[in-house]
C-alpha atoms as a PDB file:
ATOM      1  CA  UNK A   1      66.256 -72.533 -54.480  1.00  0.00           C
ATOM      2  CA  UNK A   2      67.999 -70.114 -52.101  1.00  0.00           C
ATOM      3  CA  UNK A   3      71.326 -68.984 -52.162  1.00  0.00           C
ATOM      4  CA  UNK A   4      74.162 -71.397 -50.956  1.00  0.00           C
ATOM      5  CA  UNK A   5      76.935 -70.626 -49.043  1.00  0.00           C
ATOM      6  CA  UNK A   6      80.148 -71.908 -49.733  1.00  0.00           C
ATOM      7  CA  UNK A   7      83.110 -71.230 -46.833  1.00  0.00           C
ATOM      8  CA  UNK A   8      86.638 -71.773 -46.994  1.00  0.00           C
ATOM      9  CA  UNK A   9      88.500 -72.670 -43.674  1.00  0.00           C
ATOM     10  CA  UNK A  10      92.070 -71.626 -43.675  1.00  0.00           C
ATOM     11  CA  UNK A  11      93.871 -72.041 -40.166  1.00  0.00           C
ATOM     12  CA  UNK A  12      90.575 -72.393 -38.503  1.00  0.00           C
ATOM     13  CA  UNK A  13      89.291 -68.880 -39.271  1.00  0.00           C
ATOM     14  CA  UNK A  14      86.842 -68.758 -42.295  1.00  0.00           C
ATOM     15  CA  UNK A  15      88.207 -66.617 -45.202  1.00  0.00           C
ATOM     16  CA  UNK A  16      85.647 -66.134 -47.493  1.00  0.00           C
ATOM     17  CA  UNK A  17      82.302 -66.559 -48.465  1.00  0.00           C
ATOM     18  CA  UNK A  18      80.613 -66.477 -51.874  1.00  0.00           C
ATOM     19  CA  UNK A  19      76.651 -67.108 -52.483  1.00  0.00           C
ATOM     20  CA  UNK A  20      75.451 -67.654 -55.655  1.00  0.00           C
ATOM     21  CA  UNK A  21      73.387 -65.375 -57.097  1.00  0.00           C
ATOM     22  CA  UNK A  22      74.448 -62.529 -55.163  1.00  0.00           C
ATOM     23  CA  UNK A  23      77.068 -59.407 -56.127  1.00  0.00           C
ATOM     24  CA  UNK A  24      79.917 -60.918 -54.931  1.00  0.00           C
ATOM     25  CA  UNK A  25      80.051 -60.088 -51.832  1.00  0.00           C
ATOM     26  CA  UNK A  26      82.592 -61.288 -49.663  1.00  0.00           C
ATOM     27  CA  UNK A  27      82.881 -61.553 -45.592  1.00  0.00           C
ATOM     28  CA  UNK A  28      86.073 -62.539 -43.245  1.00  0.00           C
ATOM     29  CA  UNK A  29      86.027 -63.120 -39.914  1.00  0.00           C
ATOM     30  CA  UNK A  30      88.207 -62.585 -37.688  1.00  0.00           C
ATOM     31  CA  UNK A  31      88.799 -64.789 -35.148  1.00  0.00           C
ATOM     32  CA  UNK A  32      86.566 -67.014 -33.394  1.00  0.00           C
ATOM     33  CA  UNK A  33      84.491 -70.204 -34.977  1.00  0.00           C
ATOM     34  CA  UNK A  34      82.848 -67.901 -37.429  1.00  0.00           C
ATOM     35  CA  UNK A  35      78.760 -68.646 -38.476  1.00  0.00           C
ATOM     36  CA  UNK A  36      76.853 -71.505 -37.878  1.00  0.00           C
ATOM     37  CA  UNK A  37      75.732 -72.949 -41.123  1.00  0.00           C
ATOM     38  CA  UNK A  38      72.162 -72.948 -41.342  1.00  0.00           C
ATOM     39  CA  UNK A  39      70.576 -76.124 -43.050  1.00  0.00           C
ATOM     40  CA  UNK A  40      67.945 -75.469 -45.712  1.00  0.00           C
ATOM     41  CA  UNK A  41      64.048 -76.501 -44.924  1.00  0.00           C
ATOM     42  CA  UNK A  42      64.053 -80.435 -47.116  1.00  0.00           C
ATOM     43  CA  UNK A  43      60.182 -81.368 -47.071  1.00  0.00           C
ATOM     44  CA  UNK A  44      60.344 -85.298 -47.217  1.00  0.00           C
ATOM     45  CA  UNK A  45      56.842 -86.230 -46.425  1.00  0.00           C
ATOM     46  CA  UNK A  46      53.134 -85.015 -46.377  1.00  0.00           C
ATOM     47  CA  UNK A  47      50.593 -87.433 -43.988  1.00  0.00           C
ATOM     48  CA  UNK A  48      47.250 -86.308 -44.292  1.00  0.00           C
ATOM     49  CA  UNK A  49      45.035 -86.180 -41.937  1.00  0.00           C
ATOM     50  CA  UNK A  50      41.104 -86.243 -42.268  1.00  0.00           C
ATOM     51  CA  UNK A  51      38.138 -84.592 -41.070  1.00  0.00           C
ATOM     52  CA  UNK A  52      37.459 -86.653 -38.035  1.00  0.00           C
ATOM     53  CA  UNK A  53      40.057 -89.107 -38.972  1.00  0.00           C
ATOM     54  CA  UNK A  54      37.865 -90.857 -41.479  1.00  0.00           C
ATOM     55  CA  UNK A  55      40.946 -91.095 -44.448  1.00  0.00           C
ATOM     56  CA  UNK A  56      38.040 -89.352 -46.406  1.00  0.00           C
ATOM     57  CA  UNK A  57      40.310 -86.887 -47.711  1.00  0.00           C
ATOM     58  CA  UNK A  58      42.511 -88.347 -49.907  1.00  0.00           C
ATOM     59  CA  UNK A  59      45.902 -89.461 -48.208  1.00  0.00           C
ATOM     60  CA  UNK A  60      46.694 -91.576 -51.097  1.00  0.00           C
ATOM     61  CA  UNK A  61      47.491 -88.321 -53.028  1.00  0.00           C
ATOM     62  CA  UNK A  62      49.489 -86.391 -50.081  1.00  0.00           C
ATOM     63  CA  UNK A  63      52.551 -87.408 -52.068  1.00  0.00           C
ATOM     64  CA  UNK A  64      51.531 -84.449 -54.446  1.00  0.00           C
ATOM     65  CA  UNK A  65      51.922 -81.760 -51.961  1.00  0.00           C
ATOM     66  CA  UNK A  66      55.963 -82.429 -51.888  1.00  0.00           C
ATOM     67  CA  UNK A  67      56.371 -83.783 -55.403  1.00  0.00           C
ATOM     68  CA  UNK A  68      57.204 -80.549 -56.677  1.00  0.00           C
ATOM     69  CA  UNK A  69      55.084 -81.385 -60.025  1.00  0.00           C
ATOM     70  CA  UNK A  70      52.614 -78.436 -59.715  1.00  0.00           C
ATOM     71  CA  UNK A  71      50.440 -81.168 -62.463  1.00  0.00           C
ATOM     72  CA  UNK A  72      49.724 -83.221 -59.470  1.00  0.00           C
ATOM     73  CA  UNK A  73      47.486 -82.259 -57.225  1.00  0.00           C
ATOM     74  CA  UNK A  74      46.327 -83.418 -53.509  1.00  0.00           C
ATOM     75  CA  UNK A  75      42.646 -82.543 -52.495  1.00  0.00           C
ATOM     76  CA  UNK A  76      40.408 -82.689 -49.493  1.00  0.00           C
ATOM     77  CA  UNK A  77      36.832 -84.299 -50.122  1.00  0.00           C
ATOM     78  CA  UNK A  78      34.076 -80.977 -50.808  1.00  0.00           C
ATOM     79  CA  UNK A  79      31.923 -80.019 -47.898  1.00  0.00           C
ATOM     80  CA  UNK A  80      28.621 -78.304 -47.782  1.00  0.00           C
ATOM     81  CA  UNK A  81      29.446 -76.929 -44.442  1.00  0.00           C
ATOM     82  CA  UNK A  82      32.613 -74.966 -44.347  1.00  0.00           C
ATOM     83  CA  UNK A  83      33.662 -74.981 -40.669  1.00  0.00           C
ATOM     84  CA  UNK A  84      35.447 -77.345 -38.481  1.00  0.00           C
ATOM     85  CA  UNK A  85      35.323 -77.789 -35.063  1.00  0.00           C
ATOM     86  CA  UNK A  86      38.676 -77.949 -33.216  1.00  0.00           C
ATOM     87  CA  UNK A  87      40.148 -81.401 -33.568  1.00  0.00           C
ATOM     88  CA  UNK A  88      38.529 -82.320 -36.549  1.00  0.00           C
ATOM     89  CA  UNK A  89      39.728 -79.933 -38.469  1.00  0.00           C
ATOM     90  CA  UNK A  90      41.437 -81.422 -42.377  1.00  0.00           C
ATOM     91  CA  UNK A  91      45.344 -81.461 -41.395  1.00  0.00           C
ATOM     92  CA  UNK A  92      48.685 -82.099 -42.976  1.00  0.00           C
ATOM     93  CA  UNK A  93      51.581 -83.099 -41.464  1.00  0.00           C
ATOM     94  CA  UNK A  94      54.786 -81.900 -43.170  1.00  0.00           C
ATOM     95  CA  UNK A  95      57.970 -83.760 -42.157  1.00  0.00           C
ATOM     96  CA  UNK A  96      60.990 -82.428 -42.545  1.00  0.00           C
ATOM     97  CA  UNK A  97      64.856 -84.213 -43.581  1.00  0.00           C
ATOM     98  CA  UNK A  98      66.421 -82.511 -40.655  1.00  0.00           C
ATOM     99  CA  UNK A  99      65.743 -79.953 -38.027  1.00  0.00           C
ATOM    100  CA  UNK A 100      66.156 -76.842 -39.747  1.00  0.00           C
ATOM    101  CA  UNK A 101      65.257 -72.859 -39.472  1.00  0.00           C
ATOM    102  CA  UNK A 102      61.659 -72.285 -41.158  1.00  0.00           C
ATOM    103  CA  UNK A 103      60.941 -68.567 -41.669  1.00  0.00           C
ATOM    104  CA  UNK A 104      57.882 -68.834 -44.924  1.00  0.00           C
ATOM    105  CA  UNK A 105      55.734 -71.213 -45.979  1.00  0.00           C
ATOM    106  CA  UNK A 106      54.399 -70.904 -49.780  1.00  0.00           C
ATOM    107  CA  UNK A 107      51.168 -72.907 -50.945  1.00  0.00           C
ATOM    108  CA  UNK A 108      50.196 -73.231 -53.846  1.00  0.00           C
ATOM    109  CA  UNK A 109      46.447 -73.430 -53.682  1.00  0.00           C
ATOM    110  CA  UNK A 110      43.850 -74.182 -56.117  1.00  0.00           C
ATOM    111  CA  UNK A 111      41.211 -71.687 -55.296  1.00  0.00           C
ATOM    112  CA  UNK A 112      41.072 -68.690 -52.677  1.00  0.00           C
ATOM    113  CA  UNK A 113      39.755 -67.888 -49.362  1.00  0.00           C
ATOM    114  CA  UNK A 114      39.371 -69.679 -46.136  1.00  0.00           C
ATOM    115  CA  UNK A 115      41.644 -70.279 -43.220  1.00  0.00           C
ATOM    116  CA  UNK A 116      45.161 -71.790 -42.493  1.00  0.00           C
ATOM    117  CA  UNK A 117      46.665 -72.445 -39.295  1.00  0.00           C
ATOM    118  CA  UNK A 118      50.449 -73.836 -39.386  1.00  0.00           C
ATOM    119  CA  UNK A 119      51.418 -75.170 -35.892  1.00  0.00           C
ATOM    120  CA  UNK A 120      54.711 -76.793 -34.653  1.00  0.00           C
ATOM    121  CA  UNK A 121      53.052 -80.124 -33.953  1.00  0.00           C
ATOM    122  CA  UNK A 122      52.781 -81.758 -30.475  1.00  0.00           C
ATOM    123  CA  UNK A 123      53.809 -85.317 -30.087  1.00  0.00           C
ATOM    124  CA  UNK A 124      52.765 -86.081 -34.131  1.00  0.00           C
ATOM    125  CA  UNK A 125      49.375 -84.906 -33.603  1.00  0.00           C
ATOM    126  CA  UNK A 126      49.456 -81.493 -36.211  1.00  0.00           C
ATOM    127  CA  UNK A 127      46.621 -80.484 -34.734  1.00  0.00           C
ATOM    128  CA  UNK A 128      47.992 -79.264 -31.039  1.00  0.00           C
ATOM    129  CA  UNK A 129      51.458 -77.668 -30.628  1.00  0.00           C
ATOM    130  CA  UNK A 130      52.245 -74.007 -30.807  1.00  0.00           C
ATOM    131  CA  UNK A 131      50.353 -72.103 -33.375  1.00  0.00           C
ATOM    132  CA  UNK A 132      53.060 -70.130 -35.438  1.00  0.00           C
ATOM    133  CA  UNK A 133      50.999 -68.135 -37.924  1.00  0.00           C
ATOM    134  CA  UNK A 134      46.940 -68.123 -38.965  1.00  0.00           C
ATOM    135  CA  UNK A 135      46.938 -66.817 -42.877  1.00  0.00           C
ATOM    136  CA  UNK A 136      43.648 -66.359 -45.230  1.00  0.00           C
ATOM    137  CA  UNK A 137      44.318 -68.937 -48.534  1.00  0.00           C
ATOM    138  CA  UNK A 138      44.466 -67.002 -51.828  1.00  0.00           C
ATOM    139  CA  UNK A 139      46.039 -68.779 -54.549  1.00  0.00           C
ATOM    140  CA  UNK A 140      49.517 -68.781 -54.214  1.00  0.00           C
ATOM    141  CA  UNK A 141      49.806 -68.307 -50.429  1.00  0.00           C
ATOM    142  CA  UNK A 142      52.925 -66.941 -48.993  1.00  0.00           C
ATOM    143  CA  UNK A 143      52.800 -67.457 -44.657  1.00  0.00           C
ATOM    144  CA  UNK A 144      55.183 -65.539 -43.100  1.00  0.00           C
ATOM    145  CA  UNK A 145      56.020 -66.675 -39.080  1.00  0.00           C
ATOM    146  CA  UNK A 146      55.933 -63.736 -36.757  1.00  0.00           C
ATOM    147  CA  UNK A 147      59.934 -65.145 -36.153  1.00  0.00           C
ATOM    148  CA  UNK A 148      62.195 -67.744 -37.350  1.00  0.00           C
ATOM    149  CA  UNK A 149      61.618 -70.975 -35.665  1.00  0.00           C
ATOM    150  CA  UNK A 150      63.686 -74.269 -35.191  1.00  0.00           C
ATOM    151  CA  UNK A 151      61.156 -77.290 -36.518  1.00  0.00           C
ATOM    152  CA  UNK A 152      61.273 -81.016 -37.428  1.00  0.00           C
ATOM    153  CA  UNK A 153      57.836 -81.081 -38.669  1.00  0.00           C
ATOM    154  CA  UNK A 154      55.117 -78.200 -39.680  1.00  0.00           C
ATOM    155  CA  UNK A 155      51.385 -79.216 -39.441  1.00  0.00           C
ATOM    156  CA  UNK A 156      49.017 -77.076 -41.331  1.00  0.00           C
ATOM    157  CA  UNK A 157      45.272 -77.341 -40.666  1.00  0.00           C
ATOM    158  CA  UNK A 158      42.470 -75.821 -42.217  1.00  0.00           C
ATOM    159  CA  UNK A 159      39.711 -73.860 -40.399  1.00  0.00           C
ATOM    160  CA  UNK A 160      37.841 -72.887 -43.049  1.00  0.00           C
ATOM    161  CA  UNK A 161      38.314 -74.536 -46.850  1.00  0.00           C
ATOM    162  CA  UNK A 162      39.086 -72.381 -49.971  1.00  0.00           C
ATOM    163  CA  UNK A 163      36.899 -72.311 -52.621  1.00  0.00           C
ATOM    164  CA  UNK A 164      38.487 -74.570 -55.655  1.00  0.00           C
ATOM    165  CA  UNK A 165      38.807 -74.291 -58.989  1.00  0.00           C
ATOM    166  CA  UNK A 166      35.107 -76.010 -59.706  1.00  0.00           C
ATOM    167  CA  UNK A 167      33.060 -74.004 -56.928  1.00  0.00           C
ATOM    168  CA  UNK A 168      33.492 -76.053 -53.993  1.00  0.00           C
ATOM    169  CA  UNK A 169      34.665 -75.846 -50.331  1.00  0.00           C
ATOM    170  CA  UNK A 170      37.906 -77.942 -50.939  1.00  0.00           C
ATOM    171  CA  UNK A 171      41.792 -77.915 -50.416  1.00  0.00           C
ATOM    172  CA  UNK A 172      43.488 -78.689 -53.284  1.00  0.00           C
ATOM    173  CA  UNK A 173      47.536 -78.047 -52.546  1.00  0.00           C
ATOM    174  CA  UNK A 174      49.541 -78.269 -56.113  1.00  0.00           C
ATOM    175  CA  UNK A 175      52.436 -78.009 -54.013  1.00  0.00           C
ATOM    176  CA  UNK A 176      54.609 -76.409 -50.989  1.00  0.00           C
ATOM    177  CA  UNK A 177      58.075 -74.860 -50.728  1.00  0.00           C
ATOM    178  CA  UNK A 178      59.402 -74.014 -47.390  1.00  0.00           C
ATOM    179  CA  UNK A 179      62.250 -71.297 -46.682  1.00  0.00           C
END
């Protein structure tokens, strides 16, 4: 949980503001309409979709990604091969409450190494739309966007699987948090 900013309007001007978990710092402004309050990244919903859109890779457990239980845990089918042509590629599709200002992505991974590309998904589809970072998997994955975008939805698709917890070329997401 990030800070949360609390503002006091007197006579239309904004007299303070306090965050929590900060020094105490205080701001006026003078004049004007002040800041725009930003609204925090909610993930509502995960959709999964599978290599070649076969529903091979579990979408019945895509509810773990967001449940913020890191006990439960959504996982991709194991492949043999560990490449994936564009299009097929294993995606999810992260919906989010409200447009909202998404800087970082953290997974939580089970396993390290292969490939993640987050996108700002065309039309649904998560994966076409503007690619916004490309970021090796290592455990707990941090994904930084080269700037701060303006999304409804983040798709995240997998180029190459990590290696899991038992040996295999799998995802397995114990959960997300986006900032």
């Amino acid at each position: 949980p990030g800070p949360t900013d609390l503002f006091a309007e007197m006579g239309g001007n904004i007299a303070q503001s306090a965050q929590s978990g900060q020094s105490g710092q205080s701001e006026e402004e003078e004049g004007g309409e002040g800041p725009v309050p930003t609204v925090a990244p909610v993930v509502t919903s995960a959709t999964v979709f599978s290599w070649n859109d076969d529903d091979g890779d579990h979408p019945e457990l895509a509810s773990a990604i967001v449940d913020t239980d890191p006990s439960t845990v959504w996982r991709s089918r194991y492949f043999t091969t560990n490449a994936f042509e564009e299009g097929s590629e294993i995606s999810i599709l992260l919906t989010l409450a409200e447009p909202a200002v998404v800087s970082e992505i953290t997974l939580n991974v089970v396993g390290s190494g292969g490939e993640v590309v987050v996108r700002n998904p065309a039309d649904g589809n998560p994966r076409v739309g503007d690619v916004l970072a490309t970021a090796p998997i290592d455990g707990q994955t941090v994904i930084r966007l080269a700037q701060p975008t303006e999304l409804s939805a983040i798709s995240l698709s997998f180029n190459t699987l990590p290696v899991d917890d038992e040996g295999m070329n799998r995802a397995k997401l114990a959960g997300i948090s986006v900032q």
